[in-house]
PDB file of N, CA and C in Angstrom:
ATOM      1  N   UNK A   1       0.825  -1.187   0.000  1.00  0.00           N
ATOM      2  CA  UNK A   1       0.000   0.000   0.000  1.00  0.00           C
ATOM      3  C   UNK A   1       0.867   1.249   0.000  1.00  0.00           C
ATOM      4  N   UNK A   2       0.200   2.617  -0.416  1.00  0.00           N
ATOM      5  CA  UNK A   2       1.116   3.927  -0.160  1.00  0.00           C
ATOM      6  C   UNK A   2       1.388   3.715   0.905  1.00  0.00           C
ATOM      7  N   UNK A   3       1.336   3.441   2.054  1.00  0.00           N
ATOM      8  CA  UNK A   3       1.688   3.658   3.353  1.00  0.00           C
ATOM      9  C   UNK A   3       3.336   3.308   3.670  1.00  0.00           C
ATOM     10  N   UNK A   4       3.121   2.502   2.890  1.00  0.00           N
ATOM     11  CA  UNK A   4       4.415   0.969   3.125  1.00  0.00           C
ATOM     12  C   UNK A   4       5.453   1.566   2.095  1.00  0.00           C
ATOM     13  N   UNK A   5       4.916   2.181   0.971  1.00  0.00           N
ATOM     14  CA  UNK A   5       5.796   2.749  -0.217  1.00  0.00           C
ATOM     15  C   UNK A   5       6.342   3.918   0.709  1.00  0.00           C
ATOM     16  N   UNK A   6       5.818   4.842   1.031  1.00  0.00           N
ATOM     17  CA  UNK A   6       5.947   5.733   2.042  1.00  0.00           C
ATOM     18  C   UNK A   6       7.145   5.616   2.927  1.00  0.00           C
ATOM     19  N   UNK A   7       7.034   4.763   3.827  1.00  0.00           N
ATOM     20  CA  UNK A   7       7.771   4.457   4.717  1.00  0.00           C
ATOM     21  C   UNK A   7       9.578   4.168   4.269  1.00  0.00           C
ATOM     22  N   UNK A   8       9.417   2.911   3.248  1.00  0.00           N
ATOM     23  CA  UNK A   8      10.308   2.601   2.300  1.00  0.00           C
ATOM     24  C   UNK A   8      11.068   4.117   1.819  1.00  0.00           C
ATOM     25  N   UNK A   9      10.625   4.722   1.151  1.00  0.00           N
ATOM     26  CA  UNK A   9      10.974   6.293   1.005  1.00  0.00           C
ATOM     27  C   UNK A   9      11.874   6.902   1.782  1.00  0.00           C
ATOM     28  N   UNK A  10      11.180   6.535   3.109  1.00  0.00           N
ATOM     29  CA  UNK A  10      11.889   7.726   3.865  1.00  0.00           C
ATOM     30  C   UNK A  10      13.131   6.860   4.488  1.00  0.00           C
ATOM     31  N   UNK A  11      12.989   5.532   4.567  1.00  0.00           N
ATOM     32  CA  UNK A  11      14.216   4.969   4.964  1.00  0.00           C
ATOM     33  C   UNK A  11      15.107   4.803   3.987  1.00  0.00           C
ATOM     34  N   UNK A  12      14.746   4.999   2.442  1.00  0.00           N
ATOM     35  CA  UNK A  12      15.471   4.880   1.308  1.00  0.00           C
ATOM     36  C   UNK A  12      16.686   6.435   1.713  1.00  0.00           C
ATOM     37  N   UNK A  13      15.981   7.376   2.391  1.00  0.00           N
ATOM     38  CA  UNK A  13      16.502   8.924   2.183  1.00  0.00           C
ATOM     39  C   UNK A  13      17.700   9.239   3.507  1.00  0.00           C
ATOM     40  N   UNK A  14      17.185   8.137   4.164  1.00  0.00           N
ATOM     41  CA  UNK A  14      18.058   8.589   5.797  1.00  0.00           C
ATOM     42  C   UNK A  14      19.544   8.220   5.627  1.00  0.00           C
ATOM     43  N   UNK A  15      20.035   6.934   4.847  1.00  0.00           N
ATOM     44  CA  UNK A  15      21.802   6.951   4.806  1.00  0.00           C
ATOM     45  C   UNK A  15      22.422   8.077   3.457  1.00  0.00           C
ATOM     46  N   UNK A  16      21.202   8.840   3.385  1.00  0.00           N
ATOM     47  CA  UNK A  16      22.278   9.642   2.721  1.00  0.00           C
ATOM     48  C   UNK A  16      23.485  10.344   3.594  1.00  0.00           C
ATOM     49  N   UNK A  17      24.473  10.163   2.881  1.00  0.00           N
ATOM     50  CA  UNK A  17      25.702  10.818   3.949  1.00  0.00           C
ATOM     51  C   UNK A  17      26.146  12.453   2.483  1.00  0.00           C
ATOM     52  N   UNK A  18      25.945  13.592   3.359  1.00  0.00           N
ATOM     53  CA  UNK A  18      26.146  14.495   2.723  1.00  0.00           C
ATOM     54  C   UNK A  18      27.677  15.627   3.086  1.00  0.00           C
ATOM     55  N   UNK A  19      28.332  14.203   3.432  1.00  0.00           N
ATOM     56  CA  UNK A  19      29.489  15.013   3.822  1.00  0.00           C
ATOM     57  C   UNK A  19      30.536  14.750   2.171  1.00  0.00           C
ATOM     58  N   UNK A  20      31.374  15.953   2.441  1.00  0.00           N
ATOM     59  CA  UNK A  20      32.143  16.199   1.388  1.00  0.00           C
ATOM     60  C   UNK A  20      31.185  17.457   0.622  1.00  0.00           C
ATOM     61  N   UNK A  21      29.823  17.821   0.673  1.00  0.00           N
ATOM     62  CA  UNK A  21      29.277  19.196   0.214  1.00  0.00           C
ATOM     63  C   UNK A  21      30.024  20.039   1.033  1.00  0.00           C
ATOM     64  N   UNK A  22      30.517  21.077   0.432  1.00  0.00           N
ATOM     65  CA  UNK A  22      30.849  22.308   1.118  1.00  0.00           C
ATOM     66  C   UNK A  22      29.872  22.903   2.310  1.00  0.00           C
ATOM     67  N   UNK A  23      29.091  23.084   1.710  1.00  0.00           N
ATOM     68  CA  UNK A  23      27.852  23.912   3.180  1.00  0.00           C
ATOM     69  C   UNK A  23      27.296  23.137   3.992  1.00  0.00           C
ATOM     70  N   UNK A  24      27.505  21.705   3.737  1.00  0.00           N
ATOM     71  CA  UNK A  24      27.396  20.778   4.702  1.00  0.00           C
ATOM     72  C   UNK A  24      28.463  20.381   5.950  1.00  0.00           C
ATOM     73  N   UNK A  25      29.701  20.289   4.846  1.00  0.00           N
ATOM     74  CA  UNK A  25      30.815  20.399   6.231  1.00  0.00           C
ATOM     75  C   UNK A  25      30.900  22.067   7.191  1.00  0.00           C
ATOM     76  N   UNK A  26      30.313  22.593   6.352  1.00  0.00           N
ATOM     77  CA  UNK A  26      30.925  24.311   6.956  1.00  0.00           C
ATOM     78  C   UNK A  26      29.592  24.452   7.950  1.00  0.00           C
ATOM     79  N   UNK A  27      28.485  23.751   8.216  1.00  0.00           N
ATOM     80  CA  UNK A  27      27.476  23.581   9.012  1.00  0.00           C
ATOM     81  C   UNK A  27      27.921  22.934  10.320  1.00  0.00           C
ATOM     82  N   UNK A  28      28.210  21.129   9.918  1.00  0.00           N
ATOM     83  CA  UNK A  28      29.181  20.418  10.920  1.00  0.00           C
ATOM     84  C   UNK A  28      30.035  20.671  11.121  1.00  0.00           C
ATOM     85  N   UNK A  29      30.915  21.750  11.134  1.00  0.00           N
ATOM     86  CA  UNK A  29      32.063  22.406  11.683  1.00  0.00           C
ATOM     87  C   UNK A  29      31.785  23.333  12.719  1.00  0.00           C
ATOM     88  N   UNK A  30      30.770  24.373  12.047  1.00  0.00           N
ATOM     89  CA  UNK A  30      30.537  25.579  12.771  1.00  0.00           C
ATOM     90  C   UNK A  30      29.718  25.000  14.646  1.00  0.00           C
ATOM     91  N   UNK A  31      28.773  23.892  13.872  1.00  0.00           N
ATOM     92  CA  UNK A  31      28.126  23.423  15.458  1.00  0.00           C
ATOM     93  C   UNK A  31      28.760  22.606  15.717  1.00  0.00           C
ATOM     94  N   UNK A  32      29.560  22.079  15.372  1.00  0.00           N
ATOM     95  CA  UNK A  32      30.348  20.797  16.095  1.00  0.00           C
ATOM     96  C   UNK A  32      29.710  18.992  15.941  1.00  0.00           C
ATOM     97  N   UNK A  33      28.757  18.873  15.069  1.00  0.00           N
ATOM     98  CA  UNK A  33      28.117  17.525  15.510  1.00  0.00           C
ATOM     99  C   UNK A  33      27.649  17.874  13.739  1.00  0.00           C
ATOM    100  N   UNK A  34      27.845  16.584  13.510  1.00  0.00           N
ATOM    101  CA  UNK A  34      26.577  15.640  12.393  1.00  0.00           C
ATOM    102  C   UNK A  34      25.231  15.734  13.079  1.00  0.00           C
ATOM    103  N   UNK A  35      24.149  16.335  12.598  1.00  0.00           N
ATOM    104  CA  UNK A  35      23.423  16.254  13.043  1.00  0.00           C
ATOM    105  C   UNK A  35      22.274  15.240  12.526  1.00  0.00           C
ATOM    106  N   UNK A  36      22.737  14.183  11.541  1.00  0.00           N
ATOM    107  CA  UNK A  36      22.362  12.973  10.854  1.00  0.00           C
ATOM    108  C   UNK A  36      22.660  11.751  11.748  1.00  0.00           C
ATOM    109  N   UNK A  37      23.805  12.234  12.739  1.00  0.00           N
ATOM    110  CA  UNK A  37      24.570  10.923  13.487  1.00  0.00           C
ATOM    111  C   UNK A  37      23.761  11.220  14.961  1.00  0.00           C
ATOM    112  N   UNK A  38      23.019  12.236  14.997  1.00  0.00           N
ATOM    113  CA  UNK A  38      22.360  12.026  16.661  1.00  0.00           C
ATOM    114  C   UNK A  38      21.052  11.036  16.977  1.00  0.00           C
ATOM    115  N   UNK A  39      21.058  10.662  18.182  1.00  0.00           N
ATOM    116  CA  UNK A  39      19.966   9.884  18.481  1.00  0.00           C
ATOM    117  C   UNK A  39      18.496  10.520  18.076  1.00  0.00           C
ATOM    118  N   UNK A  40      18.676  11.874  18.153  1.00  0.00           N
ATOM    119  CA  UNK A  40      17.535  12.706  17.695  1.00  0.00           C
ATOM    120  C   UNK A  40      16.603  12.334  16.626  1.00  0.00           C
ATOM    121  N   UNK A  41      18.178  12.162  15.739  1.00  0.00           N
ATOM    122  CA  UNK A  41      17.653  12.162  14.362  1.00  0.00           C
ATOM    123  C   UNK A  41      17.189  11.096  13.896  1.00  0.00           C
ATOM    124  N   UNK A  42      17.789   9.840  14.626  1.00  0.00           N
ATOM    125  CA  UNK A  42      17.504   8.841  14.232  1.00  0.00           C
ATOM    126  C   UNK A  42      16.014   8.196  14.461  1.00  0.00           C
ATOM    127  N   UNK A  43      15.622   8.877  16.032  1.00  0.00           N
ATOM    128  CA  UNK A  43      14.417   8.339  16.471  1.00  0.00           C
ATOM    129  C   UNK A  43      13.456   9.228  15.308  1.00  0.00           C
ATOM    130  N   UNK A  44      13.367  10.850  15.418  1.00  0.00           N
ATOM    131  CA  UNK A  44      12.640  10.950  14.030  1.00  0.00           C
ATOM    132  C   UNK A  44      12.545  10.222  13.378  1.00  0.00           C
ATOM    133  N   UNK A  45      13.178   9.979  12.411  1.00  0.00           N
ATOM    134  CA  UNK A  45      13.003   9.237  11.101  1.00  0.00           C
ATOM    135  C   UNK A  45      12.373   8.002  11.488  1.00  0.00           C
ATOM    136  N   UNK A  46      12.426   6.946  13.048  1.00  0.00           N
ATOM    137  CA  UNK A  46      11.643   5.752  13.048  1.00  0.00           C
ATOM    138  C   UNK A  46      10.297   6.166  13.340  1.00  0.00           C
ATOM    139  N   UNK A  47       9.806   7.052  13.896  1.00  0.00           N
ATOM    140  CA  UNK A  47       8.705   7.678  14.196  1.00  0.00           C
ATOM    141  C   UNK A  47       8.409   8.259  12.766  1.00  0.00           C
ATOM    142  N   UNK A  48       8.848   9.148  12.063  1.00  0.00           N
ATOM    143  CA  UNK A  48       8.358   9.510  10.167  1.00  0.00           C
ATOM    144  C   UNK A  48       8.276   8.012  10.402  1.00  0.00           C
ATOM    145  N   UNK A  49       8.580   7.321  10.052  1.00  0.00           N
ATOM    146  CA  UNK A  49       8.672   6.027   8.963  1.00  0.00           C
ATOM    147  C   UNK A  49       7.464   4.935   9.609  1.00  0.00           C
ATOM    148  N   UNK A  50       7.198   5.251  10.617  1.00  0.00           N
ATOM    149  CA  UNK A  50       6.183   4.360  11.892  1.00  0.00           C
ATOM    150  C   UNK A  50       4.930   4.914  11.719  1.00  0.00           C
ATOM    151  N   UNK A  51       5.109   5.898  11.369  1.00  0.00           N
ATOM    152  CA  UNK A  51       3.398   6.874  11.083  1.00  0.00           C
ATOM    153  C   UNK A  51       3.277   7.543  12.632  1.00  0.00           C
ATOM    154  N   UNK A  52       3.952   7.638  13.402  1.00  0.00           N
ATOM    155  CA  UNK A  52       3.627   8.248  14.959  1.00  0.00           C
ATOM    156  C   UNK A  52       3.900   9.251  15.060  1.00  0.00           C
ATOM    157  N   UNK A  53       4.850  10.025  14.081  1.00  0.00           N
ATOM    158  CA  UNK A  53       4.653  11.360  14.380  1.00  0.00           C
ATOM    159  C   UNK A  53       4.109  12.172  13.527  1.00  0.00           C
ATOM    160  N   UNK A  54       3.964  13.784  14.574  1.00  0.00           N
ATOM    161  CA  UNK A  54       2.790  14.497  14.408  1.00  0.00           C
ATOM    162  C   UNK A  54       3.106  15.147  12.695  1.00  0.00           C
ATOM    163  N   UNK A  55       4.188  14.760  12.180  1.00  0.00           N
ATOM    164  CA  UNK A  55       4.502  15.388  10.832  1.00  0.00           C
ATOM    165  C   UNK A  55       4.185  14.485   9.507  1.00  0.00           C
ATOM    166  N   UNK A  56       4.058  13.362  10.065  1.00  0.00           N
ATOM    167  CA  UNK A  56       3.751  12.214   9.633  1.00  0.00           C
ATOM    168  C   UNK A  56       2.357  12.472   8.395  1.00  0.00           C
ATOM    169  N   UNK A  57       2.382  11.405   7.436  1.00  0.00           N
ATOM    170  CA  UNK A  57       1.270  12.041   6.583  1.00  0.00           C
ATOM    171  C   UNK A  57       0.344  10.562   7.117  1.00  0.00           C
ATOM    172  N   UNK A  58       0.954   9.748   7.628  1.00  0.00           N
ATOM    173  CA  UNK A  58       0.084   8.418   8.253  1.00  0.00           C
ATOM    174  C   UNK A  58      -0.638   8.900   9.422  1.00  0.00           C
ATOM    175  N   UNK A  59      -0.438   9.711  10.255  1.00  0.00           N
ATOM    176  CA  UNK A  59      -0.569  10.230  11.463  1.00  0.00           C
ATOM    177  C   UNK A  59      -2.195  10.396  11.697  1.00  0.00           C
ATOM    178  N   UNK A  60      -2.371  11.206  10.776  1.00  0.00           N
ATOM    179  CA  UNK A  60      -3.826  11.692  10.637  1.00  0.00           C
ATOM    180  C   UNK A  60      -4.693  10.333  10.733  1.00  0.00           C
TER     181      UNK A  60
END
C-alpha cells in the first residue's frame, strides 16, 4: 500500500551521507556535531517512517 511505499521512502533517504558538500561540512564544523549521526535524528526518522509522528502524513 502507499503507506508501506511511504515508509520505504523515507528509509530509502536517511543513509544519505552528505558530507564532502561544502555547506554541509561548513554547518558540521561551525556546530560541532553531524546532526544525521544524533539519536535525535535517528528516532525521528523511526517515528516519520512508523506513522507516529505528528509530521507524519500516516498520522492523521
Amino acid at each position: 500500500d502507499w503507506a508501506e511505499g511511504l515508509r520505504q521512502d523515507i528509509f530509502d533517504g536517511t543513509p544519505r551521507d552528505y558530507a564532502g558538500d561544502p555547506a554541509y561540512d561548513l554547518y558540521v564544523q561551525a556546530r560541532g556535531v553531524d546532526p544525521q549521526q544524533t539519536k535525535e535524528h535517528h528516532k525521528l526518522m523511526r517515528r516519520l517512517a512508523d506513522g507516529t509522528d505528528e509530521t507524519s502524513i500516516t498520522y492523521l
